[in-house]
Protein backbone atom coordinates (compact mmCIF):
# COMPACT_ATOMS: atom_id res chain seq x y z
CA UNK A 1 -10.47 -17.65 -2.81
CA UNK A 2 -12.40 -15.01 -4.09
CA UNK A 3 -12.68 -11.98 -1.86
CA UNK A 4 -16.29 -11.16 -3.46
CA UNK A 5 -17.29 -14.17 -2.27
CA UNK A 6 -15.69 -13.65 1.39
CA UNK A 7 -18.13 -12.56 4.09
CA UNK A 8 -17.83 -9.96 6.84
CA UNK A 9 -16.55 -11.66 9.86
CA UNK A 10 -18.76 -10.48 12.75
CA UNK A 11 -17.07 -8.38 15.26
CA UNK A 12 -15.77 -10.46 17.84
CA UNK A 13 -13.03 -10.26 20.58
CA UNK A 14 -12.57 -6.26 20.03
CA UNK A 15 -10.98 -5.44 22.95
CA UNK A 16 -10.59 -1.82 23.83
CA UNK A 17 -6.71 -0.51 22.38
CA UNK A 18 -7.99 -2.78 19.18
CA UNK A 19 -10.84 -0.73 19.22
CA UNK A 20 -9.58 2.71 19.57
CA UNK A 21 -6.73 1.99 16.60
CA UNK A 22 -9.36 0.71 14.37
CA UNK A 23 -10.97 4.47 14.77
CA UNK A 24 -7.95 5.94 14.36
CA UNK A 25 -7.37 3.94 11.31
CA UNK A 26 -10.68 4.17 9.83
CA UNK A 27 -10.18 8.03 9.77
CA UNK A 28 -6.91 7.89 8.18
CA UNK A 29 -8.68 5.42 5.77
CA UNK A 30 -11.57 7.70 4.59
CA UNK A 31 -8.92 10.53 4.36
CA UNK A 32 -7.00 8.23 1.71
CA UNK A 33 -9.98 7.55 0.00
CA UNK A 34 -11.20 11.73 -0.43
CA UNK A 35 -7.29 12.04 -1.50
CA UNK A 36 -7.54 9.55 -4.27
CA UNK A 37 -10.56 10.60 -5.68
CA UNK A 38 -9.40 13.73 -5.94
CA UNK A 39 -6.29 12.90 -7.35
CA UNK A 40 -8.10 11.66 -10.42
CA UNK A 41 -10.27 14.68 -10.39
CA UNK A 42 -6.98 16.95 -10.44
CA UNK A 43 -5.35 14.05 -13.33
CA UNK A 44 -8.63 15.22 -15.72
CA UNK A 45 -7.99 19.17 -14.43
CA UNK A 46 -4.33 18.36 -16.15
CA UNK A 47 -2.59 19.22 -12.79
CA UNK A 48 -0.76 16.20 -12.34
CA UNK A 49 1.76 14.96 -15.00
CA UNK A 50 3.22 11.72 -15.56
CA UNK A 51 0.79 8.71 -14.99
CA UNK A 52 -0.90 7.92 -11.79
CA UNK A 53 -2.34 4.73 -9.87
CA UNK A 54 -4.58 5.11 -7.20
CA UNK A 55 -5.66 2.64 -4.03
CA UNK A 56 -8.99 3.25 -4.00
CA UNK A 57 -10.75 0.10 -2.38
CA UNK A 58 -7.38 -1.79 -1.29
CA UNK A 59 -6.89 0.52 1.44
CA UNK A 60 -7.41 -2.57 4.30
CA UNK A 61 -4.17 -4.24 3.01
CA UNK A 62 -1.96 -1.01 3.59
CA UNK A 63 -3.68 0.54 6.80
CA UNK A 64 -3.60 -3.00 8.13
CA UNK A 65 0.43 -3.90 7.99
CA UNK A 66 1.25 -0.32 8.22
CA UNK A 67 -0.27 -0.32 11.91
CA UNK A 68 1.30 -3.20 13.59
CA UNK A 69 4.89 -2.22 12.32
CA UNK A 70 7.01 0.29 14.57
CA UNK A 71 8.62 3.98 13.68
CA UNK A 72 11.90 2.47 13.07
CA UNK A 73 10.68 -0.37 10.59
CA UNK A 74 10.78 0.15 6.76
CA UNK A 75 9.27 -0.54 4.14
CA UNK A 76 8.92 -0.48 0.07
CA UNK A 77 5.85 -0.64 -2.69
CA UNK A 78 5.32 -0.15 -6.02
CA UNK A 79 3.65 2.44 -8.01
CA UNK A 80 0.48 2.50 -6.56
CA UNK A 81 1.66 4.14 -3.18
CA UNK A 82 -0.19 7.33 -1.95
CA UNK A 83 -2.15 5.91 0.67
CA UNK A 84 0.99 4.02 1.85
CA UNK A 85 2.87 7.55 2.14
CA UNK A 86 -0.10 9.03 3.89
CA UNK A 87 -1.06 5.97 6.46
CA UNK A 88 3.16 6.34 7.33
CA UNK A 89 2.06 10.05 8.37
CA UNK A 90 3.45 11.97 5.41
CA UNK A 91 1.64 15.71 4.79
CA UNK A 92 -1.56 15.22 2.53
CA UNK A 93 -0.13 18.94 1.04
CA UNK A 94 3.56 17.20 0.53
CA UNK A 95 2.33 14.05 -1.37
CA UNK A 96 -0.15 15.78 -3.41
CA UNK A 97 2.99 19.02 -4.50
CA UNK A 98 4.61 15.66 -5.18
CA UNK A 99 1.90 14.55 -7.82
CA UNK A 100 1.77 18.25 -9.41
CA UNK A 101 5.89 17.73 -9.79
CA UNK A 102 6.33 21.12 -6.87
CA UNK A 103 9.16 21.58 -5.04
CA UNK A 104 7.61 21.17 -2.09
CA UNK A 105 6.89 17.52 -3.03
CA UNK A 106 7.76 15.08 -1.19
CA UNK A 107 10.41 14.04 -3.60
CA UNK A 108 10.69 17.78 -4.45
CA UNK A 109 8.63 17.33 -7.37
CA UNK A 110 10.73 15.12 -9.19
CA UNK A 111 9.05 11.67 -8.14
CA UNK A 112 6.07 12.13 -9.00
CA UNK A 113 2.89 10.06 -8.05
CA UNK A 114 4.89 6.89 -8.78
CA UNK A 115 7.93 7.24 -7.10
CA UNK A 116 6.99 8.96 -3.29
CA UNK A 117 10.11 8.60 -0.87
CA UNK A 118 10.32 9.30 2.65
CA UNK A 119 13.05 7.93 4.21
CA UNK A 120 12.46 9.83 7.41
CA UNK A 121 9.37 8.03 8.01
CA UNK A 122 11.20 4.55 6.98
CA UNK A 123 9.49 4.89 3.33
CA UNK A 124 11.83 3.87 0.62
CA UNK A 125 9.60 4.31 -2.76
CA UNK A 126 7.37 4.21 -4.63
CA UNK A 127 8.57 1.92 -8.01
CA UNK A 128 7.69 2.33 -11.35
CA UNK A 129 8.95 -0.63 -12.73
CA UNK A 130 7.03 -3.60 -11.58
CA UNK A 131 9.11 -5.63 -9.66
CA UNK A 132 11.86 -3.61 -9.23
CA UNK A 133 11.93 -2.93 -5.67
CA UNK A 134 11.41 -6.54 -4.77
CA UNK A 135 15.16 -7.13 -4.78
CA UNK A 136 16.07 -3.87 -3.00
CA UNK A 137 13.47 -4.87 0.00
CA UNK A 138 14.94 -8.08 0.06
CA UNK A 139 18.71 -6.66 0.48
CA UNK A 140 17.41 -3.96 2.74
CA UNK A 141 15.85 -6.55 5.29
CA UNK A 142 19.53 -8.66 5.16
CA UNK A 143 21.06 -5.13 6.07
CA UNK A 144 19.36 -4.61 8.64
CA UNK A 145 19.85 -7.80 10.31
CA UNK A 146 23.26 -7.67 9.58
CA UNK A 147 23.35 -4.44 11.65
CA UNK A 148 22.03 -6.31 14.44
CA UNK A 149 18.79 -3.86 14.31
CA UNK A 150 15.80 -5.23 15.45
CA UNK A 151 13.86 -3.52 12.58
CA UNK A 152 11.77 -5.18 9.97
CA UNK A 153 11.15 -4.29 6.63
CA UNK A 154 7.94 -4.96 4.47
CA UNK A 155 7.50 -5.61 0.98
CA UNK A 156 4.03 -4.70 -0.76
CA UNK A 157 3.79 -6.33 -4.27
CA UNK A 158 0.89 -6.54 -6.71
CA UNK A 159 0.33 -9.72 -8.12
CA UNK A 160 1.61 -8.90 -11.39
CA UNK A 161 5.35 -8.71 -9.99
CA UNK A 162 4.96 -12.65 -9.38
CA UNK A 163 5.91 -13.90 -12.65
CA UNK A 164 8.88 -11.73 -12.95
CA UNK A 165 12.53 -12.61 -12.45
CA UNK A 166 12.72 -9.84 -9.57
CA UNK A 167 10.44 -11.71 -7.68
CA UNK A 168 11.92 -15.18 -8.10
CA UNK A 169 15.56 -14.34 -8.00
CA UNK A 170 14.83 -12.13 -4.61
CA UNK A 171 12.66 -14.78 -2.85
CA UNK A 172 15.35 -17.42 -3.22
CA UNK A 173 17.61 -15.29 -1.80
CA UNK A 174 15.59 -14.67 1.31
CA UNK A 175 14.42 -18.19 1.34
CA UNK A 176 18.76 -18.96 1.74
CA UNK A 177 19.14 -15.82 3.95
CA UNK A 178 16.28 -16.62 6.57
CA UNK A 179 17.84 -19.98 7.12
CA UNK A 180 20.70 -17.73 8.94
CA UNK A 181 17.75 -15.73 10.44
CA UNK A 182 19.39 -12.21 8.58
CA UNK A 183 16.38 -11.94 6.57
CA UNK A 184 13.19 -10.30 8.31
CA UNK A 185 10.62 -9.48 5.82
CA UNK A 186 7.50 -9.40 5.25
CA UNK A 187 6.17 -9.88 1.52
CA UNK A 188 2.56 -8.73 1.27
CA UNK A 189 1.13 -9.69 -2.12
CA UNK A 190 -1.71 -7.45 -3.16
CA UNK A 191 -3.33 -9.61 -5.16
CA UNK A 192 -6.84 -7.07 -6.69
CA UNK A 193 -7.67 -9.75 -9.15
CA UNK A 194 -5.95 -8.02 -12.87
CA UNK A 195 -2.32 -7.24 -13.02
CA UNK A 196 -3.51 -4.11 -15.66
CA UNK A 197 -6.61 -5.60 -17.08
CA UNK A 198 -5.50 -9.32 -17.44
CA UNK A 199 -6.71 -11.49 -14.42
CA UNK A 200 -4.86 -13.83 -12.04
CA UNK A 201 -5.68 -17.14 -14.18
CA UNK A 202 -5.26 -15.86 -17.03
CA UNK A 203 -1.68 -14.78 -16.59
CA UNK A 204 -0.81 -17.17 -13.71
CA UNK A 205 -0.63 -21.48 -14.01
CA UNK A 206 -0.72 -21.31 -10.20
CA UNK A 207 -3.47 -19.31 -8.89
CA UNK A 208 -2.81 -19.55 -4.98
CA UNK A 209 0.11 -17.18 -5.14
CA UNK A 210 0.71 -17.19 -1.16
CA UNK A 211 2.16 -20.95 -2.25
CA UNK A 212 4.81 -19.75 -4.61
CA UNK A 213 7.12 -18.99 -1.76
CA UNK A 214 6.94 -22.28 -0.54
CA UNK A 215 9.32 -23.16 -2.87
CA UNK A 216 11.78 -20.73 -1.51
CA UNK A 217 11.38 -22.19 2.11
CA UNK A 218 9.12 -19.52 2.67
CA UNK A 219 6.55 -19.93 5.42
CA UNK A 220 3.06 -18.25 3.80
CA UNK A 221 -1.08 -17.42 4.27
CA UNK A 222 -3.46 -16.06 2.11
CA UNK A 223 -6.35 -13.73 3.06
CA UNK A 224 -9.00 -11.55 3.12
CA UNK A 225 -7.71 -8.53 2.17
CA UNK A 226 -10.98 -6.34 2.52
CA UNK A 227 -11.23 -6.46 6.29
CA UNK A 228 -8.90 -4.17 8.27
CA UNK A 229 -9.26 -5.47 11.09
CA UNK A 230 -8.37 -9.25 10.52
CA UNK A 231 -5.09 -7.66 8.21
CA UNK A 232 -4.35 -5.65 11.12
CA UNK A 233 -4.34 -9.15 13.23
CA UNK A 234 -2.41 -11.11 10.50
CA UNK A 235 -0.06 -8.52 10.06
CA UNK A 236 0.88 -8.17 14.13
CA UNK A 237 1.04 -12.23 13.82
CA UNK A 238 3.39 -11.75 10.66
CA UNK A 239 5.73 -9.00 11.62
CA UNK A 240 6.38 -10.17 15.30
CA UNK A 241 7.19 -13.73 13.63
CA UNK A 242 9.81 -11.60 11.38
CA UNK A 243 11.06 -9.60 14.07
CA UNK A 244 11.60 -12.68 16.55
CA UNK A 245 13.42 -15.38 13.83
CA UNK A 246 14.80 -13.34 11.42
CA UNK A 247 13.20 -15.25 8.68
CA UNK A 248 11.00 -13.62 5.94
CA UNK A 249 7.15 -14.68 5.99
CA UNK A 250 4.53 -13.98 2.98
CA UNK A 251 0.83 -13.25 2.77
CA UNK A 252 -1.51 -13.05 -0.33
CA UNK A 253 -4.39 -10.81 0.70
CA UNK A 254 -7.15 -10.78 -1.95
CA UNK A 255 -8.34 -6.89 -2.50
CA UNK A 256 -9.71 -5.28 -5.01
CA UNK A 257 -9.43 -2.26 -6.92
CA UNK A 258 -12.35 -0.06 -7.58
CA UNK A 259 -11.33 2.35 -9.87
CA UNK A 260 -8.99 1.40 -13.46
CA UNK A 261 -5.75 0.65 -13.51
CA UNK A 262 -4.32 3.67 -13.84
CA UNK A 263 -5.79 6.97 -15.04
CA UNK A 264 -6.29 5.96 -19.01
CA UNK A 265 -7.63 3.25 -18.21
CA UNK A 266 -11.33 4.55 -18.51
CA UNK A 267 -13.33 2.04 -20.32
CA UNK A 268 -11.79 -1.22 -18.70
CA UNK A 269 -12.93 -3.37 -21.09
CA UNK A 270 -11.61 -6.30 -19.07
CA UNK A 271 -14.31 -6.70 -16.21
CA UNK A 272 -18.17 -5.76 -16.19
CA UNK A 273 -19.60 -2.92 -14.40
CA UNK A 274 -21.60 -5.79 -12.23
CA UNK A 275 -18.56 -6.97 -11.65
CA UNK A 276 -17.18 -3.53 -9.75
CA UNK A 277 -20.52 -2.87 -7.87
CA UNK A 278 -20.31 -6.52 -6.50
CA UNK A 279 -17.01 -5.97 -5.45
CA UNK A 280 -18.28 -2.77 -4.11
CA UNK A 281 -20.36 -4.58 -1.56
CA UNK A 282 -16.98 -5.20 0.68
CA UNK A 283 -15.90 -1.94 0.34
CA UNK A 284 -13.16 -2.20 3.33
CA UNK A 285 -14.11 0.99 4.75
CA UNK A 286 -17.63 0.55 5.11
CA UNK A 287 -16.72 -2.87 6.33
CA UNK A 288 -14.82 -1.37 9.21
CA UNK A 289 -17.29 1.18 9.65
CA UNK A 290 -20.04 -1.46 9.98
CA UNK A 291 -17.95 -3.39 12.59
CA UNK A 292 -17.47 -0.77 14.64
CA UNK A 293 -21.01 0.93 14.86
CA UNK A 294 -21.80 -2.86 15.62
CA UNK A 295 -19.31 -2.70 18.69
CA UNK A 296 -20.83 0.71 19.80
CA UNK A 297 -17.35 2.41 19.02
CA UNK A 298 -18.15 4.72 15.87
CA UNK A 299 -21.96 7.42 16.11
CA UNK A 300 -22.95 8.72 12.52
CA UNK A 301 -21.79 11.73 14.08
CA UNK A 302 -18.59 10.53 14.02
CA UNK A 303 -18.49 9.15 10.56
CA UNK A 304 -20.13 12.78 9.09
CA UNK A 305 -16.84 14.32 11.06
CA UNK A 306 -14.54 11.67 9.88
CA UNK A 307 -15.64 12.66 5.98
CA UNK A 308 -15.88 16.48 7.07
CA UNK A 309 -11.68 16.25 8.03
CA UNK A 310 -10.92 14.31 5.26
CA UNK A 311 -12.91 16.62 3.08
CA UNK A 312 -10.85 19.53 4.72
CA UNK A 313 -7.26 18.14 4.74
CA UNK A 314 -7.70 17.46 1.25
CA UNK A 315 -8.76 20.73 -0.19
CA UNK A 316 -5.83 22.41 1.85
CA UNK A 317 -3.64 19.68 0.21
CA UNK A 318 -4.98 20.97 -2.85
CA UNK A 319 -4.35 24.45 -2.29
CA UNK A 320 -0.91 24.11 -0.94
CA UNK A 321 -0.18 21.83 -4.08
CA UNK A 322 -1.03 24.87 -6.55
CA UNK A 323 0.38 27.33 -4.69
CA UNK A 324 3.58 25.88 -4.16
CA UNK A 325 6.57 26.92 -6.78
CA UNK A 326 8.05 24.45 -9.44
CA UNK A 327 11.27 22.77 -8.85
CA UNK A 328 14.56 25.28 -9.75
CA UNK A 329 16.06 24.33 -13.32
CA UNK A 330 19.76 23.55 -10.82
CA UNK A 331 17.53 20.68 -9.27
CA UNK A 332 18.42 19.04 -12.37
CA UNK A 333 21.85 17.94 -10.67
CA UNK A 334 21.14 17.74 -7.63
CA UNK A 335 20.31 14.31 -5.70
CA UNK A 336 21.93 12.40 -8.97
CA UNK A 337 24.79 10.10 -8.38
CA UNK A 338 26.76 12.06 -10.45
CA UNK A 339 26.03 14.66 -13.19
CA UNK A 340 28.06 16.99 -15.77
CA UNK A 341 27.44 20.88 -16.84
């Protein structure tokens, strides 16, 4: 399944709350587009250290899972997790101090664009090592079943993570757990075709990765993942499935990212630039936009206002980033398990 090759389901069955958080969502989507592309803008400018990853055309698979899950659910991701912090409702100005290292970050400049927390908003992270937060998802979701919380936790992967031992190890784990029902996750695999520049079969002797987990007793879908508003639908499906049984589900949703890998990845000698403008065809946001001037719920006045906020919000996210102070030399030992003068 080859999401270049998917076509645009026509807009069907849109009843009117499904309509009205699909405009919602659509503006939070073009706002995490403007932010991305300007992160990379301020990455050239030398204003943001470290490395950085940005979501640019995967923004469906996020926006979609992110809106059917409640205030008190958590979740985790890996490194390329902006949009995720924003779509949760973090400040535009927080996330983007964050990716100039400011104290006014939202890790207090010591994440960085890799490694965005908000716990207050049920975000744990932001990983830079791929994989690594597959395991603490997995023990987070037990914990909270063990609590006797009716709270669900969601794991985004990329499909790189799959052929790691911290994705194996993990999924057994909630394979044994969900027997019990003390395991409600979600694992969303965000499968955007090159894990860096290799691609899927090139790297993987099992292409369908939705079908891994089935040998971990793990019930599991693939999808389009360009389409917000059938994610949105799978995702409600998914998470009120985890919620009721307490066992963990998995979807594969086939995206695709628009921009490199990560910022030095500028030539990508990997994949054509035919390749990108096909996949630019199903640009999830103009998807969504096209479904909902079809269903009368989105003017062009609307979409020029929509760009005009985002536009806004992002330049003040700017501004705040650059004027905000560094991080204090004492931060050094502070928020560290333990630490020695």
């Amino acid at each position: 399944m080859d999401t270049r090759s998917v076509k645009t389901a026509p807009p069907r069955d849109l009843g009117r709350d499904e309509l009205a958080a699909a405009v919602e969502w659509y503006g939070k989507m073009v706002l995490a587009r403007r932010f991305e592309e300007e992160a990379e803008r301020e990455f050239r400018r030398g204003k943001i250290g470290g490395y950085l990853h940005v979501y640019s055309g995967q923004e469906a698979v996020a926006a979609g899972f992110l809106s059917a899950i409640r205030p008190e659910d958590i979740f985790f991701t890996a490194y390329r997790d902006h949009a995720h912090a924003l779509f949760r409702g973090a400040a535009p100005g927080a996330v983007m101090a964050e990716l100039f290292g400011k104290a006014t970050g939202l890790a207090k400049g010591k994440g960085g664009s890799m490694h965005l927390f908000d716990v207050a908003r049920g975000f744990y992270g932001g990983y830079g090592i791929v994989g690594g937060h597959i395991p603490l998802a997995t023990g987070a979701a037990f914990a909270l079943r063990y609590q006797q919380a009716d709270r669900i936790c969601l794991c985004f992967l990329g499909d790189g993570a799959m052929n790691s031992g911290s994705f194996h190890e993990p999924a057994n784990l909630a394979g044994l757990w969900g027997k019990q029902g003390l395991c409600p996750i979600v694992y969303i695999v965000e499968n955007n075709q090159y894990a860096m520049g290799t691609p899927v079969d090139r790297s993987s002797a099992v292409t369908n990765l939705a079908s891994r987990f089935s040998m971990y007793a793990i019930e599991n879908e693939r999808a389009d993942g360009m389409d917000f508003i059938e994610v949105r639908r799978l995702a409600g499906r998914a998470v009120r499935r985890a919620r009721e049984t307490g066992r963990p589900y998995a979807v594969e949703l086939l995206t695709y990212r628009f921009a490199g890998h990560g910022a030095a990845d500028l030539f990508q000698p990997y994949r054509t630039k035919e390749e990108i403008a096909q996949a630019r065809q199903r640009d999830p946001i103009t998807l969504l936009e096209d479904r909902l001037r079809a269903a009368g719920a989105l003017s062009d006045d609307e979409v020029k206002r929509a760009r005009a906020d985002a536009e806004r919000v992002v330049t003040d996210a700017v501004r705040f980033a650059e004027e905000s102070p560094p991080p204090e030399p004492d931060e050094l030992f502070k928020d560290v398990y333990g630490a020695e003068r």
